[in-house]
Protein backbone atom coordinates (compact mmCIF):
# COMPACT_ATOMS: atom_id res chain seq x y z
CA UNK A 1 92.70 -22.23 86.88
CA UNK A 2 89.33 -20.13 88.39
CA UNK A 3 87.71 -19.81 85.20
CA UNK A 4 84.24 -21.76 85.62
CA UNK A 5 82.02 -18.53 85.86
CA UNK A 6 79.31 -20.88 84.79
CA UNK A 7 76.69 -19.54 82.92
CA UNK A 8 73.70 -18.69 84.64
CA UNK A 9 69.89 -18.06 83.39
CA UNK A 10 69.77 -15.39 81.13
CA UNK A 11 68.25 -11.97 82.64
CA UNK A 12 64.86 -10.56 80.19
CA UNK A 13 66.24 -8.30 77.62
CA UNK A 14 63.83 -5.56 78.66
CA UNK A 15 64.74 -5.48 82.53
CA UNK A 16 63.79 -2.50 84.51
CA UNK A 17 66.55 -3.74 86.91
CA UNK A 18 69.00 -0.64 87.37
CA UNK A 19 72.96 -1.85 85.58
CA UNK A 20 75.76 -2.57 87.67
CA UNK A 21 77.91 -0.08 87.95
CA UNK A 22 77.30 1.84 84.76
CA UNK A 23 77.95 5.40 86.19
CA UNK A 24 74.68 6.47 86.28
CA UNK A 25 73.18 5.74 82.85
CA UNK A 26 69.87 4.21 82.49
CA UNK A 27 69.68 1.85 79.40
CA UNK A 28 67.22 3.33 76.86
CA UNK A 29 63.46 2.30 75.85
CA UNK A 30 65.24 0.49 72.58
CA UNK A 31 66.81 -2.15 74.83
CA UNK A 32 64.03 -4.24 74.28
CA UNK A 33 64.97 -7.24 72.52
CA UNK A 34 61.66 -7.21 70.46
CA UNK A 35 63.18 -3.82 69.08
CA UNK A 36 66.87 -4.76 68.33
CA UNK A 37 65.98 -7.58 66.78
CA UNK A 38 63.47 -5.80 64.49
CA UNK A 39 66.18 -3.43 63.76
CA UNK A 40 68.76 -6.06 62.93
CA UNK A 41 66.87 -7.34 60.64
CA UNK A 42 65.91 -3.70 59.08
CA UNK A 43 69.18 -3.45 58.61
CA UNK A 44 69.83 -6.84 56.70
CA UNK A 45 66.88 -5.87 54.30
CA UNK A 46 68.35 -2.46 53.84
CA UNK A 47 71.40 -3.66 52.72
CA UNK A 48 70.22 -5.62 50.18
CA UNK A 49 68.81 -2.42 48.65
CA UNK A 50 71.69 -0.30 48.69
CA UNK A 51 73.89 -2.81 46.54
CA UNK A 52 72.79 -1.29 43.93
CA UNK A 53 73.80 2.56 44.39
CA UNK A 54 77.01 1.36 46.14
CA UNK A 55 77.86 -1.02 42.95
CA UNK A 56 77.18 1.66 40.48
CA UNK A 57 79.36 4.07 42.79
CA UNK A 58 76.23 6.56 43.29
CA UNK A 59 77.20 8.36 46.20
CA UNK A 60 74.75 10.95 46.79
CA UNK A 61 71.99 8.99 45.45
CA UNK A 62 73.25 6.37 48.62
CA UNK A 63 73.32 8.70 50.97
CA UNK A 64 69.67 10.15 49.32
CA UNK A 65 68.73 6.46 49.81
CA UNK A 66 69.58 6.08 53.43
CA UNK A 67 68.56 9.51 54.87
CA UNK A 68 65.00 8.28 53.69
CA UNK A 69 64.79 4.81 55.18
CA UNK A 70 66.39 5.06 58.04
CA UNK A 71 63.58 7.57 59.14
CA UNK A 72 60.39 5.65 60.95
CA UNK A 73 59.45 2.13 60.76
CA UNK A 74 62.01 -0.49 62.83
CA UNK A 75 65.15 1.82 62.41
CA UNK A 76 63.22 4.39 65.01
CA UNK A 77 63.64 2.00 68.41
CA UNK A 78 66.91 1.99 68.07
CA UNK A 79 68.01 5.53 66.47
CA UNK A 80 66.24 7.76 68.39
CA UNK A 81 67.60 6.55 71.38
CA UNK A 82 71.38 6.97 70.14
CA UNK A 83 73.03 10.45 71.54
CA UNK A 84 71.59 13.23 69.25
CA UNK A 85 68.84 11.09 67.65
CA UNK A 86 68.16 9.89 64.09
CA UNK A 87 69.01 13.20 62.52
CA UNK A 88 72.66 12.70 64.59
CA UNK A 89 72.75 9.18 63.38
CA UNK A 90 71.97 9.90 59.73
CA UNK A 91 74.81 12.61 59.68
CA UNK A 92 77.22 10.35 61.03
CA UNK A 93 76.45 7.77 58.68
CA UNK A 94 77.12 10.22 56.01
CA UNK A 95 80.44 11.20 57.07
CA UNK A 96 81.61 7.48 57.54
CA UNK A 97 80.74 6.59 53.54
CA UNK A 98 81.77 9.73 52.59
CA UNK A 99 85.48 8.85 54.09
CA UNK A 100 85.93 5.71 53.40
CA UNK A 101 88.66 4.36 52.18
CA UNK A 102 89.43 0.51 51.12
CA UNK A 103 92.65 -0.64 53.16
CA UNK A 104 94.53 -3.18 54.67
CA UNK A 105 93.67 -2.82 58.31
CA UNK A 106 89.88 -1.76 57.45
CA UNK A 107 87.63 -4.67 58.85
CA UNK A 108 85.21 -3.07 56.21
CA UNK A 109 85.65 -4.90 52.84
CA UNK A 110 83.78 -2.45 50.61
CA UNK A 111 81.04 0.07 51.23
CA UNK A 112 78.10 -2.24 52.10
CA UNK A 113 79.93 -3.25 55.10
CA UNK A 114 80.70 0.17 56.22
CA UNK A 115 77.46 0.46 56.45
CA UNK A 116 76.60 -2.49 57.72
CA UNK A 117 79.46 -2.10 60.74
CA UNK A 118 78.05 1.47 61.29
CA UNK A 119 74.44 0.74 61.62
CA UNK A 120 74.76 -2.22 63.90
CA UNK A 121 77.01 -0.24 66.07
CA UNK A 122 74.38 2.27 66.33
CA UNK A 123 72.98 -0.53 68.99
CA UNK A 124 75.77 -0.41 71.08
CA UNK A 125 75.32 3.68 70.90
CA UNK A 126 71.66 3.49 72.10
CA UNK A 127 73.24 1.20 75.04
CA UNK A 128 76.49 3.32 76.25
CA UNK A 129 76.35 6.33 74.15
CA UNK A 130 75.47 8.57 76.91
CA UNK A 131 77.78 6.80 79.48
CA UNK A 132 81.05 8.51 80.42
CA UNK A 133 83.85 7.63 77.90
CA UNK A 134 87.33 7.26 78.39
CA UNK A 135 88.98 10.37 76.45
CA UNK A 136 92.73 9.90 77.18
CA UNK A 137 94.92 6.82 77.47
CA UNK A 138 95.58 8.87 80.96
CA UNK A 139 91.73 8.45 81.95
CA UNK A 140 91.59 4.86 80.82
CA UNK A 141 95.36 3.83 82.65
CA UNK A 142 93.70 5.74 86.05
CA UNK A 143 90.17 4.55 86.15
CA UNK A 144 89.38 2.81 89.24
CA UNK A 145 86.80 0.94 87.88
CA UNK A 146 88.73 -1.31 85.27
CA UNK A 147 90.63 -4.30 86.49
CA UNK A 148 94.25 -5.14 85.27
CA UNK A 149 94.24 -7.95 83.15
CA UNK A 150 97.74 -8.48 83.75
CA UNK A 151 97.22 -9.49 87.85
CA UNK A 152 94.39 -12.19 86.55
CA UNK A 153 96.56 -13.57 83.87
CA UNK A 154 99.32 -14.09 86.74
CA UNK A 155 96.96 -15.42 89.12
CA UNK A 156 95.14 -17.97 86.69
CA UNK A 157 92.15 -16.45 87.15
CA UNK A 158 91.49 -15.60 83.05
CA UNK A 159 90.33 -18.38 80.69
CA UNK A 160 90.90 -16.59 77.86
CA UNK A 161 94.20 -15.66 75.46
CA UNK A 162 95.03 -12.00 74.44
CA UNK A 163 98.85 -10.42 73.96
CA UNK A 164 100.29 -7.32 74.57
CA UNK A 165 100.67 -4.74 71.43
CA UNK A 166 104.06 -3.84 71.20
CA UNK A 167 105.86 -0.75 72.32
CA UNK A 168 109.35 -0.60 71.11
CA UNK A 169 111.18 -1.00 67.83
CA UNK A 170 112.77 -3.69 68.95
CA UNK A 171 109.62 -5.65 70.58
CA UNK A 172 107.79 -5.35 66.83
CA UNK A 173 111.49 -6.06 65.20
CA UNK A 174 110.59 -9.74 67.37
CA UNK A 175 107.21 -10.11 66.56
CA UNK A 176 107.59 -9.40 63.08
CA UNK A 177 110.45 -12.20 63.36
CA UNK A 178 107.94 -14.15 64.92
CA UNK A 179 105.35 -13.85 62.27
CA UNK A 180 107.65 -15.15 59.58
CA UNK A 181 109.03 -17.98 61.15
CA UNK A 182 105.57 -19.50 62.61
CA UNK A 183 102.91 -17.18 60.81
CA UNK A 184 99.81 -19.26 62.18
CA UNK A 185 101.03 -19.97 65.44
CA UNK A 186 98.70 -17.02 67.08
CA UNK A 187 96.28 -14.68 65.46
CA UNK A 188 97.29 -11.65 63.34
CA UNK A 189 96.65 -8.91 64.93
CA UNK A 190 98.76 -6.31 66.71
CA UNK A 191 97.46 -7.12 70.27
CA UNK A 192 96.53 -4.73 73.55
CA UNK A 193 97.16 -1.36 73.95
CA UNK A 194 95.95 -1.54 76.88
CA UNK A 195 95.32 -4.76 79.72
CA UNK A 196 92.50 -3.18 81.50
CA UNK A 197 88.90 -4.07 80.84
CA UNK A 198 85.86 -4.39 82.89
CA UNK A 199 84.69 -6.89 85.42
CA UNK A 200 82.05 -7.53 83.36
CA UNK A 201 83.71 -7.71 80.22
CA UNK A 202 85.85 -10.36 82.10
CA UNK A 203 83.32 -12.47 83.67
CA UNK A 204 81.81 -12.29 79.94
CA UNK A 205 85.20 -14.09 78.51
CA UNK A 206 85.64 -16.26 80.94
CA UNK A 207 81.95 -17.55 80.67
CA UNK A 208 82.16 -17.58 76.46
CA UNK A 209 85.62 -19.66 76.77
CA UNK A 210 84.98 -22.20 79.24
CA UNK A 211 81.44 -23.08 76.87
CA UNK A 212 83.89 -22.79 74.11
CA UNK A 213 86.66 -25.27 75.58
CA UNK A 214 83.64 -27.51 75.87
CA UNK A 215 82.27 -27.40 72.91
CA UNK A 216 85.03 -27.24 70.23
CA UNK A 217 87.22 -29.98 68.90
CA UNK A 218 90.10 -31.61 70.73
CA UNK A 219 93.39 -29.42 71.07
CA UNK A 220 91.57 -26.08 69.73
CA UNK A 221 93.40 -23.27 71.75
CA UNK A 222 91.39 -21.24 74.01
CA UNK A 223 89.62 -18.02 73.53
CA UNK A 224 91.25 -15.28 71.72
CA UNK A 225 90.51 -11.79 72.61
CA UNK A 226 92.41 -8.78 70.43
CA UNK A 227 90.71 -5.41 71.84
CA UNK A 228 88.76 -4.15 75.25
CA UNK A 229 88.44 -1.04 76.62
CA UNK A 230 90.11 2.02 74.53
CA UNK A 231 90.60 5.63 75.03
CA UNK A 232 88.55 7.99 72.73
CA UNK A 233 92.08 9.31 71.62
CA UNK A 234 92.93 5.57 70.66
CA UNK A 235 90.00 5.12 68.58
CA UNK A 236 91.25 8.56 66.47
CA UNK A 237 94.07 6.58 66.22
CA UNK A 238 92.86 3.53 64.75
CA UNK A 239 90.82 5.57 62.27
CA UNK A 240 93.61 7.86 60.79
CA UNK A 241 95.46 4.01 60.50
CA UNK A 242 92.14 3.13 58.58
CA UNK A 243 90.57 1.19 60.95
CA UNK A 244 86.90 0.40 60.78
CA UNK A 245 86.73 2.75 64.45
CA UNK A 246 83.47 3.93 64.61
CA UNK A 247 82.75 6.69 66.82
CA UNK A 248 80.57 6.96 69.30
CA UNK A 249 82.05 3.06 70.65
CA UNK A 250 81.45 1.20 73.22
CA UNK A 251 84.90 0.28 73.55
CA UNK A 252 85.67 3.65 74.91
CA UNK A 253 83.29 3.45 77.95
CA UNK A 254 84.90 -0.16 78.38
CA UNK A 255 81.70 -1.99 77.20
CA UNK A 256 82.48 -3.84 74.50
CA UNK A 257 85.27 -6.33 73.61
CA UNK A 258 86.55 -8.08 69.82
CA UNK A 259 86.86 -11.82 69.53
CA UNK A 260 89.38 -13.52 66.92
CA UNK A 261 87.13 -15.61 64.44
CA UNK A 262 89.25 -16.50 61.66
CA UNK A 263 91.83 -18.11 63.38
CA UNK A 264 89.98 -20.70 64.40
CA UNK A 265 88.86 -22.10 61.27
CA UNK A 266 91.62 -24.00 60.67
CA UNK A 267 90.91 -25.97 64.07
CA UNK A 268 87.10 -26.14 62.82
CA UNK A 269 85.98 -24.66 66.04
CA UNK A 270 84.95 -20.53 64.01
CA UNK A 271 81.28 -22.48 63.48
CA UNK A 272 81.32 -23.18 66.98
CA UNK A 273 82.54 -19.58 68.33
CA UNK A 274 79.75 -17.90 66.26
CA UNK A 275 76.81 -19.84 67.21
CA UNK A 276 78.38 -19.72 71.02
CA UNK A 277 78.33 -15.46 70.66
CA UNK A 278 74.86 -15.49 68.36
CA UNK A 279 73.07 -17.76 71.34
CA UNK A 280 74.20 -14.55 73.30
CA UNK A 281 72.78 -12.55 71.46
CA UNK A 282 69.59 -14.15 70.87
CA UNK A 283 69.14 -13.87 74.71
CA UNK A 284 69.79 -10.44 74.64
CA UNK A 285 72.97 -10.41 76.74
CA UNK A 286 75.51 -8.84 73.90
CA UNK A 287 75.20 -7.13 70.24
CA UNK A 288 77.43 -8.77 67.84
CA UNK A 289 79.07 -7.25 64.75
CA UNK A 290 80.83 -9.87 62.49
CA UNK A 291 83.80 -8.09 61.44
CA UNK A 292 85.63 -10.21 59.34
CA UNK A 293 88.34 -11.76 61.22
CA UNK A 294 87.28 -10.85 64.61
CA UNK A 295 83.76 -10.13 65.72
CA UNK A 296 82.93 -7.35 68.15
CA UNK A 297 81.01 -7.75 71.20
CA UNK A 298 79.12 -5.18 73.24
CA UNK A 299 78.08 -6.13 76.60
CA UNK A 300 74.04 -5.36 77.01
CA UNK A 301 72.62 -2.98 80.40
CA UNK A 302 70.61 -5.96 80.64
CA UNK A 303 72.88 -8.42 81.79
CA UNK A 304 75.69 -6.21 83.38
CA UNK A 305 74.27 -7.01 86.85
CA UNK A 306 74.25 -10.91 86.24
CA UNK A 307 77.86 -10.41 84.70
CA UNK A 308 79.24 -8.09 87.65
CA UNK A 309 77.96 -10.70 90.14
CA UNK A 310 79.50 -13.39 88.32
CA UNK A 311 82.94 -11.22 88.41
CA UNK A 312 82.36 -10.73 92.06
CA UNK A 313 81.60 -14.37 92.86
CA UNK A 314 84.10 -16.54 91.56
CA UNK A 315 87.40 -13.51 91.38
CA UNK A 316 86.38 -11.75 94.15
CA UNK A 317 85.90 -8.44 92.74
């Protein structure tokens, strides 16, 4: 199986180096690492001061809360570079805690997290916001610039796991048969919508699993990915199903991918998985958002050249 796509040395957070093949967009001044991380941690010390309003159920006097710190100081790398600024950023944040709803299939477990999730995501905005999204399943199915995952599975050239979601009544009428009889055989979620991703996102899995079959303990399964690139119209979808969606993603311009966690604990290889994606992180090659079971991954401008070469080199892209 080609899946060695070594990693190589890290490329500096702050590169002026133009991205691969990211239709035009230049990455903004907050790709800095000096700045993300900054506003990472703004946004852990933040958090700790909204437990109060969101404990006590204080709505407006949380959203009062955040419309004044999230103005200046660290949050102002990051949010004024998102699409529409820190006044856009403020009002979506609004909406999403306005609309929340606890739920099954919400990877937020209560209103801290929302907030959290929505924040942290504003990092992947700053990245891709202005890059060309996918609206339609159509426009996602017919980009030329996605690869099928489905050719690379059958070739051996992926190192990591994902399955198809599934389209009929009588495909889920199996799975759900499946579930019962061996629920912890493979993770729990609902799978792919769709098997296209791109090459960078790819090279990026293949690089994360083979350090991960490496590193983790004897006979843990490989990598488990359980969402890539979606459609704008998808992402609706996932939020009227109560989904933790947030909108602008990076998932819609095919940027960011979610990796099963959870799972893995009971092969005591989740410890390794997160410091594997944090290390990533700390370079400045991805944003991570721990999500519960899965965390999600966005791809950084910075290292999309390194990653498309990578791609190119050992699949031939």
């Amino acid at each position: 199986m080609r899946t060695s796509l070594n990693r190589r040395t890290a490329p500096a957070a702050d590169s002026t180096r133009q991205p691969a093949r990211t239709m035009g967009v230049v990455p903004a001044q907050g790709t800095r690492l000096a700045d993300v991380t900054a506003y990472r941690a703004a946004v852990g010390d933040l958090l700790a001061e909204v437990d109060g309003p969101v404990a006590a159920g204080r709505l407006r006097a949380l959203q009062t809360l955040l419309a004044e710190r999230l103005v200046g100081g660290e949050f102002d790398a990051v949010l004024s570079a998102v699409p529409g600024g820190i006044a856009a950023a403020i009002d979506g944040m609004t909406r999403e805690i306005s609309c929340y709803r606890a739920g099954a299939n919400s990877s937020a477990a209560g209103m801290s997290a929302v907030i959290r999730i929505y924040l942290l995501a504003q990092i992947d905005a700053m990245w891709w916001g202005s890059a060309p999204d996918f609206q339609s399943d159509e426009d996602l199915l017919s980009a030329d610039d996605l690869v099928d995952l489905e050719v690379l599975r059958r070739g051996g050239q992926l190192g990591f796991r994902y399955r198809r979601q599934a389209q009929t009544k009588a495909a889920r009428v199996v799975r759900a048969a499946e579930r019962r009889a061996w629920p912890d055989r493979v993770p729990r979620t609902a799978g792919l919508r769709f098997s296209r991703a791109r090459p960078e996102a790819v090279a990026l899995l293949n690089q994360v699993a083979a350090i991960f079959a490496a590193s983790c303990p004897p006979k843990t399964p490989p990598l488990w990915v359980t969402s890539l690139a979606r459609s704008v119209a998808h992402q609706h979808r996932l939020r009227d199903l109560g989904y933790a969606a947030v909108l602008p993603s990076a998932h819609c311009s095919g940027y960011a991918t979610d990796i099963e966690i959870l799972w893995y604990r009971r092969y005591d290889a989740d410890l390794v998985l997160r410091s594997l994606l944090l290390d990533r992180q700390a370079a400045g090659e991805v944003s991570v958002i721990d999500e519960g079971q899965a965390w999600h991954v966005c791809i950084s401008p910075a290292a999309v050249p390194e990653l498309r070469r990578a791609f190119e080199a050992e699949l031939g892209g």
